[in-house]
Protein backbone atom coordinates (compact mmCIF):
# COMPACT_ATOMS: atom_id res chain seq x y z
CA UNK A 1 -42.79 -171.54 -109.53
CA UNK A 2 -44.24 -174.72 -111.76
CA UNK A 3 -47.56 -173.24 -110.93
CA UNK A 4 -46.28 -169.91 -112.22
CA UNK A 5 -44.23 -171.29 -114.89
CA UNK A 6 -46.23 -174.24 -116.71
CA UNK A 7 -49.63 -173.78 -114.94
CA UNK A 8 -49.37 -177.08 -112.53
CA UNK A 9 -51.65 -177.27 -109.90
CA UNK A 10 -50.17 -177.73 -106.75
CA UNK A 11 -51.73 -180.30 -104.00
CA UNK A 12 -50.40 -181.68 -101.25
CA UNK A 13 -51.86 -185.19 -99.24
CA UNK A 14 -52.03 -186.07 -95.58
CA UNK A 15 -53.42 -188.38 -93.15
CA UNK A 16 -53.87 -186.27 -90.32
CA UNK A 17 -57.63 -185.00 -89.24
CA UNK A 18 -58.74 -181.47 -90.45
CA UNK A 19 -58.01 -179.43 -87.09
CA UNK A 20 -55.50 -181.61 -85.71
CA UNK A 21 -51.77 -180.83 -85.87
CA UNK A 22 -49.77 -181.46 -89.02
CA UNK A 23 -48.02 -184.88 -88.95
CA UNK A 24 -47.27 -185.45 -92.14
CA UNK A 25 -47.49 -184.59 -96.03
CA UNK A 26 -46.49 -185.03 -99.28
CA UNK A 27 -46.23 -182.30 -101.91
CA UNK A 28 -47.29 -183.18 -105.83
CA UNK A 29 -48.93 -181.06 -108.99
CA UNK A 30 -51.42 -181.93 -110.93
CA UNK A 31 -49.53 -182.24 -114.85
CA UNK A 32 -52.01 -181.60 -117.56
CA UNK A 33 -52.06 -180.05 -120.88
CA UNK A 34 -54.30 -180.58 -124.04
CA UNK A 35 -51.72 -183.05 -125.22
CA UNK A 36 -51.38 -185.37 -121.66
CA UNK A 37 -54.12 -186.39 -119.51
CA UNK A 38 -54.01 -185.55 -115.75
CA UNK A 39 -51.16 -187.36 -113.79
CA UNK A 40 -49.69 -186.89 -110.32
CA UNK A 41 -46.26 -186.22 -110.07
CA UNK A 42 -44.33 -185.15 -106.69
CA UNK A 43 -42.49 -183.00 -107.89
CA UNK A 44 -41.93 -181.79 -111.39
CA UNK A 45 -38.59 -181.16 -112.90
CA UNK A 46 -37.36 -182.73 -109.02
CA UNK A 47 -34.53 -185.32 -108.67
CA UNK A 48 -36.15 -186.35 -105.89
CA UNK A 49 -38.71 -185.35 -103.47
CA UNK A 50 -39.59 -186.76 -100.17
CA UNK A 51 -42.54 -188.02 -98.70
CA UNK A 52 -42.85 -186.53 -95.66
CA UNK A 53 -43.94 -189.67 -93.41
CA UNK A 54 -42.60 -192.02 -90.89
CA UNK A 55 -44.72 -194.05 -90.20
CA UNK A 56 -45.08 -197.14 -92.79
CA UNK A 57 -49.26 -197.27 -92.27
CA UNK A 58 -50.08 -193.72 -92.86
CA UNK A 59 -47.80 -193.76 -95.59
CA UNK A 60 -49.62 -197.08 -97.24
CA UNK A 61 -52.88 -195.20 -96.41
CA UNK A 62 -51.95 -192.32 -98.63
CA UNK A 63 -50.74 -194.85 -101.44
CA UNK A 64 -53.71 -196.53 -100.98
CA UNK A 65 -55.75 -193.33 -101.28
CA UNK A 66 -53.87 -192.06 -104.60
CA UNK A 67 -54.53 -195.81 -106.11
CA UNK A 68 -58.13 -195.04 -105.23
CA UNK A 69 -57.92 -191.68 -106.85
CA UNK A 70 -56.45 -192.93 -110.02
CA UNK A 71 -59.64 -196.08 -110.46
CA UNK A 72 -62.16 -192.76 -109.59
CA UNK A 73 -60.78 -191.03 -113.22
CA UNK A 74 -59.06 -188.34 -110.98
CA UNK A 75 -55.58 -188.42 -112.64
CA UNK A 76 -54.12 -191.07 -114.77
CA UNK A 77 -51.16 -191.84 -112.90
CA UNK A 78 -48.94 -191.23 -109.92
CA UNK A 79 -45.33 -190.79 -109.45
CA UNK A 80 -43.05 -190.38 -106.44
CA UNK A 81 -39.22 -189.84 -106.60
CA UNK A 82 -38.16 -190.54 -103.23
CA UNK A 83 -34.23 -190.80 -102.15
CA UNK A 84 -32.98 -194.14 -100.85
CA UNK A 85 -34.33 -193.95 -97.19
CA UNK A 86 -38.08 -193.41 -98.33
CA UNK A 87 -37.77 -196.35 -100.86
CA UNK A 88 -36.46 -199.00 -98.28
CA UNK A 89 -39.49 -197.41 -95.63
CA UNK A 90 -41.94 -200.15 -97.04
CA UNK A 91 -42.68 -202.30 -99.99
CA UNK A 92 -44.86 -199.90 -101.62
CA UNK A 93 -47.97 -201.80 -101.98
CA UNK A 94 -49.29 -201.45 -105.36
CA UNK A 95 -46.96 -199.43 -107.18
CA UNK A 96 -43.93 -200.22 -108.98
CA UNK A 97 -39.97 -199.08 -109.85
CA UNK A 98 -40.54 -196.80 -112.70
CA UNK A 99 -37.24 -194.87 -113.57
CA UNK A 100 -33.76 -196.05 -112.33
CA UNK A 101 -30.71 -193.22 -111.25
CA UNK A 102 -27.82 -192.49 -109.63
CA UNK A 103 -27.94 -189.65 -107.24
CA UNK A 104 -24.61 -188.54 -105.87
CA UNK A 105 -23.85 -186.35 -102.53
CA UNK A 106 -20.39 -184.85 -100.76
CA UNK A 107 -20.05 -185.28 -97.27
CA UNK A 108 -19.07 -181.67 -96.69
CA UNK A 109 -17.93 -182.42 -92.49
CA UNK A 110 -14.16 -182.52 -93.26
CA UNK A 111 -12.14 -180.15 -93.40
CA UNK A 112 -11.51 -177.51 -96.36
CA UNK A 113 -8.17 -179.02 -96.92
CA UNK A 114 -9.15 -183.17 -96.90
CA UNK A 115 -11.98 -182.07 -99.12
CA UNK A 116 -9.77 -180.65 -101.72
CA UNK A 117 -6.96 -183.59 -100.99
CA UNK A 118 -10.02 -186.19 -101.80
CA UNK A 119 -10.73 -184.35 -105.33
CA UNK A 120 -9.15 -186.61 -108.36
CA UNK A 121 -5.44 -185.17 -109.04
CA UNK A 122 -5.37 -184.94 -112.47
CA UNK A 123 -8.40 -184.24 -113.49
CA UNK A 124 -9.75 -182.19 -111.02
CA UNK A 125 -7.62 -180.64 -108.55
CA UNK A 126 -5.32 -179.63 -111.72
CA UNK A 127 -8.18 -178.49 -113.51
CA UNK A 128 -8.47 -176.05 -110.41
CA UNK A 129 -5.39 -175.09 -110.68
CA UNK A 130 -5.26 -174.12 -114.08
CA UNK A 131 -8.17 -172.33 -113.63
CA UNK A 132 -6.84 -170.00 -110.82
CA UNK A 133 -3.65 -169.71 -112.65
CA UNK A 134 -6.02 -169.08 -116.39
CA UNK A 135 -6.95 -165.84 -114.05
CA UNK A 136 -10.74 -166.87 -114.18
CA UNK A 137 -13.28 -164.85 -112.31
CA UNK A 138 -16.05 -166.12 -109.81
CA UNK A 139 -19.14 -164.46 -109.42
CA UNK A 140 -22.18 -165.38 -107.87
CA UNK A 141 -25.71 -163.26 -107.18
CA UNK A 142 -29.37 -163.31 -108.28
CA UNK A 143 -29.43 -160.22 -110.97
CA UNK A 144 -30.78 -160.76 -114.09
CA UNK A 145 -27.51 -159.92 -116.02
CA UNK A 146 -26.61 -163.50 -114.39
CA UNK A 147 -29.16 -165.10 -115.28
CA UNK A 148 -28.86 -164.02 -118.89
CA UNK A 149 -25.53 -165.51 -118.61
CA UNK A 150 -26.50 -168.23 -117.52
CA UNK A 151 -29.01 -169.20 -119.59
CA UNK A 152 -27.22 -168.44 -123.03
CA UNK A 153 -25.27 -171.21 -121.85
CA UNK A 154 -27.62 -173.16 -120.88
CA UNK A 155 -28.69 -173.29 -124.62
CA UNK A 156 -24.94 -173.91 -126.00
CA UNK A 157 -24.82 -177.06 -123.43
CA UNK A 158 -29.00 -177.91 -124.11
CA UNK A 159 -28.03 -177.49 -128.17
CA UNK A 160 -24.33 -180.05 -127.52
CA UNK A 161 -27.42 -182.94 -125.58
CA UNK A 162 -29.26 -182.10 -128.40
CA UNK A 163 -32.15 -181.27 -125.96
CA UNK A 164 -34.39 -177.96 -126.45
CA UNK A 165 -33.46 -175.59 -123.00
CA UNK A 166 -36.30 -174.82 -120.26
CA UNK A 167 -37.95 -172.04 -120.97
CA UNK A 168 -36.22 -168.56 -119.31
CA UNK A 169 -39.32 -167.97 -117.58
CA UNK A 170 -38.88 -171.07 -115.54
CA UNK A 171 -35.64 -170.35 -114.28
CA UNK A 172 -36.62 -166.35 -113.67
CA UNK A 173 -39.31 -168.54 -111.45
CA UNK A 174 -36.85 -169.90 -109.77
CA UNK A 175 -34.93 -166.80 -108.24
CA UNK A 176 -38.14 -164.99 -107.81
CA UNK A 177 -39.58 -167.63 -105.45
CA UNK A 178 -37.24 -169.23 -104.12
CA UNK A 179 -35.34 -165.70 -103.29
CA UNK A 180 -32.31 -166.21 -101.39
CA UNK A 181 -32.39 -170.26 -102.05
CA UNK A 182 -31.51 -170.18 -105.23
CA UNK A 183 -28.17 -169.05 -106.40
CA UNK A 184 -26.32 -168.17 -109.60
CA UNK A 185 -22.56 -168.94 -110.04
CA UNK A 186 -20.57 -167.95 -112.70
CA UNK A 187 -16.85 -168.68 -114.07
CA UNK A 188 -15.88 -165.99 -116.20
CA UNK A 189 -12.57 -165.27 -118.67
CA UNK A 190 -12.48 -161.38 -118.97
CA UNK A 191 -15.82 -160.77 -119.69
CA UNK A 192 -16.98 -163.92 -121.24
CA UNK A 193 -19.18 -166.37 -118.93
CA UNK A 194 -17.67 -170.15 -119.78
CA UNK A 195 -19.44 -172.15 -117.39
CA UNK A 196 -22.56 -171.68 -114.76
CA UNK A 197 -24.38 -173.70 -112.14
CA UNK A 198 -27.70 -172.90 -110.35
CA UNK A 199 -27.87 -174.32 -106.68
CA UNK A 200 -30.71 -174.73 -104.53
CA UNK A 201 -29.88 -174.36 -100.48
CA UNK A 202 -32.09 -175.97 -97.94
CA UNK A 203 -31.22 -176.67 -93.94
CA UNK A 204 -27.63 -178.06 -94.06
CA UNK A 205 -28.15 -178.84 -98.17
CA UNK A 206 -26.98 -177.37 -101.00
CA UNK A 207 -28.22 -178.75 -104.34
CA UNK A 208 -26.45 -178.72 -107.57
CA UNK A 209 -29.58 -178.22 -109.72
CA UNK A 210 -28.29 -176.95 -112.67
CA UNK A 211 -25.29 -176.45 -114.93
CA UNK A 212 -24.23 -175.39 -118.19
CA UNK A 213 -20.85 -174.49 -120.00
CA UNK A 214 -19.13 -172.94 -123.55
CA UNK A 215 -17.14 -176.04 -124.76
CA UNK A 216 -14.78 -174.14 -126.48
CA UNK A 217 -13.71 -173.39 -122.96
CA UNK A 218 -13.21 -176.59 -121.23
CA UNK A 219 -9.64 -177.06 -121.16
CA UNK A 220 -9.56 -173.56 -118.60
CA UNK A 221 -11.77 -175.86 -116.02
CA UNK A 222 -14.78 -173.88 -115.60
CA UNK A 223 -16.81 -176.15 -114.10
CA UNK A 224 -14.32 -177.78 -111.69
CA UNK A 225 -13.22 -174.11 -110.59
CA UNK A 226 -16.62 -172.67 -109.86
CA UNK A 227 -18.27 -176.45 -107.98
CA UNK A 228 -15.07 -176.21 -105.83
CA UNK A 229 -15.96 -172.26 -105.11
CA UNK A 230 -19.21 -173.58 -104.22
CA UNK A 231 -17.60 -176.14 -101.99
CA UNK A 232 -16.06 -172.99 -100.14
CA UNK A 233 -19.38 -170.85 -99.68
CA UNK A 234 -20.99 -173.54 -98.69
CA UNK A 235 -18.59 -174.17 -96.16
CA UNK A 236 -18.38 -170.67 -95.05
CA UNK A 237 -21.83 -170.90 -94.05
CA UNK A 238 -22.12 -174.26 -92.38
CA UNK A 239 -23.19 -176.66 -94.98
CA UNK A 240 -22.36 -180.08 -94.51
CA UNK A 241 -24.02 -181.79 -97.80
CA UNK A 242 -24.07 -181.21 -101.12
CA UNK A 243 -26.23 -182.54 -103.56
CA UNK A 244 -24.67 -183.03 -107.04
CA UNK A 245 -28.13 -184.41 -108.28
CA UNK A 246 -29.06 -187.71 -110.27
CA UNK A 247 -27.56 -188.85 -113.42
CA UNK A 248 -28.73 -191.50 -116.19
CA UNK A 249 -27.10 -195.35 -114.98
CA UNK A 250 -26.05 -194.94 -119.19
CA UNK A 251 -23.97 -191.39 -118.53
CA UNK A 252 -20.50 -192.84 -117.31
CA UNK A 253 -18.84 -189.85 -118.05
CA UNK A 254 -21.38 -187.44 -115.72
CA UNK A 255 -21.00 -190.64 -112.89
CA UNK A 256 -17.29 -190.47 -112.95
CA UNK A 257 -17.05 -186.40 -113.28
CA UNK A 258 -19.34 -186.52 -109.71
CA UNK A 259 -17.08 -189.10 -108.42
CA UNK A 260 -13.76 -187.43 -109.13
CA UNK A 261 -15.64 -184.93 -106.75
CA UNK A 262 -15.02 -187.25 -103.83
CA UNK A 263 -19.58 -187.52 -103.99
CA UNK A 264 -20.49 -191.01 -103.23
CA UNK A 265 -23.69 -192.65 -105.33
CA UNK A 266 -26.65 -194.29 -104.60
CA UNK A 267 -30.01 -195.54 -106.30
CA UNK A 268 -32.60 -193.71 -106.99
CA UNK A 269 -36.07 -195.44 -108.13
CA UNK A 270 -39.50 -194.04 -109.02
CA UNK A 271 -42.17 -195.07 -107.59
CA UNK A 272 -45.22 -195.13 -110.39
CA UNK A 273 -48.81 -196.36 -110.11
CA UNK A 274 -50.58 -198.17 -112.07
CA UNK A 275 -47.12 -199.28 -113.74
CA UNK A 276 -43.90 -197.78 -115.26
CA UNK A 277 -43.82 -196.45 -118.64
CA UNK A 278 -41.67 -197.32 -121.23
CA UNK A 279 -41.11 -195.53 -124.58
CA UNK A 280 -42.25 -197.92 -127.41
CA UNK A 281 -39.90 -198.56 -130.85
CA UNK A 282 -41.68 -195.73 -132.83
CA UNK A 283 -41.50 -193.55 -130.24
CA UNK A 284 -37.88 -193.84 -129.57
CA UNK A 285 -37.56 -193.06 -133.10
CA UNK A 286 -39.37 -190.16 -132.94
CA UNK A 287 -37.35 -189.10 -130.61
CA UNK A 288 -34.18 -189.44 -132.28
CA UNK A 289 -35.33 -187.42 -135.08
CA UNK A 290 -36.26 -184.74 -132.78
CA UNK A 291 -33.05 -184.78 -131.25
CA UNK A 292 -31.46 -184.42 -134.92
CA UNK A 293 -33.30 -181.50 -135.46
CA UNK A 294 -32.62 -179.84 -132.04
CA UNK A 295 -28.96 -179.68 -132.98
CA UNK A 296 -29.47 -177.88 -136.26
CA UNK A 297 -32.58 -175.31 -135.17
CA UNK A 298 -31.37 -171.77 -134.91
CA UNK A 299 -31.10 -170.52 -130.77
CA UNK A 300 -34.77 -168.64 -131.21
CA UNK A 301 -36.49 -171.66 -132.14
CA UNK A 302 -34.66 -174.36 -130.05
CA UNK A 303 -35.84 -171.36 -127.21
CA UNK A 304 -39.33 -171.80 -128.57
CA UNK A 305 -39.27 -175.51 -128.76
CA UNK A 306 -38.34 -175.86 -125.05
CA UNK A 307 -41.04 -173.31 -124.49
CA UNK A 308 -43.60 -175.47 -126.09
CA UNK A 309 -42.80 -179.10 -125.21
CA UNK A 310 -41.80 -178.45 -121.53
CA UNK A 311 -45.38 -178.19 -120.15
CA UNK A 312 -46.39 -181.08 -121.21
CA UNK A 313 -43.27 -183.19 -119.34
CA UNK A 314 -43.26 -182.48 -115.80
């Protein structure tokens, strides 16, 4: 799906000998446009991603390998997001802590009951509440009628960050590849779609990937009502974690949402070669004035903005 969607190409490392069995691996694309020069990144648009090794040497004999890459002109950096077990696996010789995070996951083991008893009263378990008794409607699928949902309000939630949407393609990607992975879920007043998550399900794991919401709607809690109805699929079919995803050290009020939740945090650092990257005064600025005019551009060309810039971010 990045292959499909922004034209990565997809590689992935190992140290084991061609012919032998398959010991270990790690997945990356290769980002490049005409605007950024070649860099590794494992993965795109990924929290986090795991190098698949155990074993400390053969994973400093890939790092040492990708360093080598990078002095041959091959790319122009490397990055790795690996959770909190992978980063405490060795020093990582060589590269450095690029970007910081929190990334928060439920223990979904207890029971239905303790799970909604460990929710925050007041602002979450009442916000349930009101929901059910606001008559809301859940719905969940993979049709396109859903994902059109979804993604009008995932530019009424990219417009409130000030932050152009992905493009539609990307997410249409998503559902196509991922198939029966990737899920749609929908809180609904009548016939008007208020808020909307994507999740991601892998092994025992489902991932909180993405969400979006009307804010004129907020006081019904939408989102509270359709994460816990993904709390009860996800129990219904045996799921005992769920990934709520990173969030910014800065966003307190993201943090605390995920915490009301009963999710517990951790860090989550980066791994970049030859150095992390930092945004310089005048770009920061630049920034800001982009983000001024994402909050004013009509929805077609905040659509077309995302369109344009996301290739080039990985």
């Amino acid at each position: 799906m990045l292959h499909r969607t922004y034209g990565y190409q997809p590689l992935a490392f190992t140290t084991s000998p061609a012919g032998a069995e398959l010991r270990n691996g790690a997945a990356f694309c290769r980002v490049q446009s005409w605007l950024i020069r070649p860099r590794l990144v494992s993965l795109p648009f990924s929290d986090h991603a795991d190098p698949l090794f155990d074993d400390e040497a053969e994973l400093t004999e890939l790092l040492e390998f990708l360093q080598h890459g990078q002095w041959a002109g091959k790319w122009n950096s490397v990055e790795l997001r690996p959770p909190g077990p992978a980063n405490s696996l060795n020093q990582w010789p060589g590269f450095h802590d690029g970007q910081k995070y929190l990334l928060h996951r439920l223990d979904l083991r207890p029971s239905l009951g303790g799970l909604f008893r460990s929710l925050q009263k007041d602002s979450i378990q009442r916000k349930i509440r009101r929901a059910e008794r606001e008559g809301l409607i859940y719905e969940e699928g993979r049709s396109e009628t859903l994902l059109r949902m979804f993604y009008q309000l995932t530019v009424l939630t990219r417009r409130r960050q000030a932050l152009p949407p992905p493009p539609l393609a990307w997410f249409r990607n998503v559902m196509k590849c991922l198939g029966e992975k990737a899920m749609i879920r929908i809180a609904r007043k009548d016939d008007k779609a208020i808020a909307a998550i994507l999740t991601l399900h892998h092994k025992q794991t489902v991932v909180y990937k993405y969400g979006s919401s009307d804010a004129k709607f907020h006081n019904l809690g939408g989102m509270p009502f359709v994460l816990w109805k993904t709390i009860e699929d996800a129990k219904q079919h045996g799921v005992t974690e769920f990934d709520l995803g990173r969030s910014e050290a800065s966003n307190t009020g993201l943090i605390t949402f995920k915490e009301r939740f009963g999710a517990t945090g951790s860090t989550l650092v980066y791994k970049r070669y030859p150095g992390h990257w930092e945004l310089s005064n005048g770009v920061g600025r630049h920034v800001g004035i982009a983000k001024r005019l994402f909050k004013v551009l009509p929805d077609d060309l905040l659509v077309l903005a995302g369109r344009i810039l996301y290739p080039h971010i990985g």
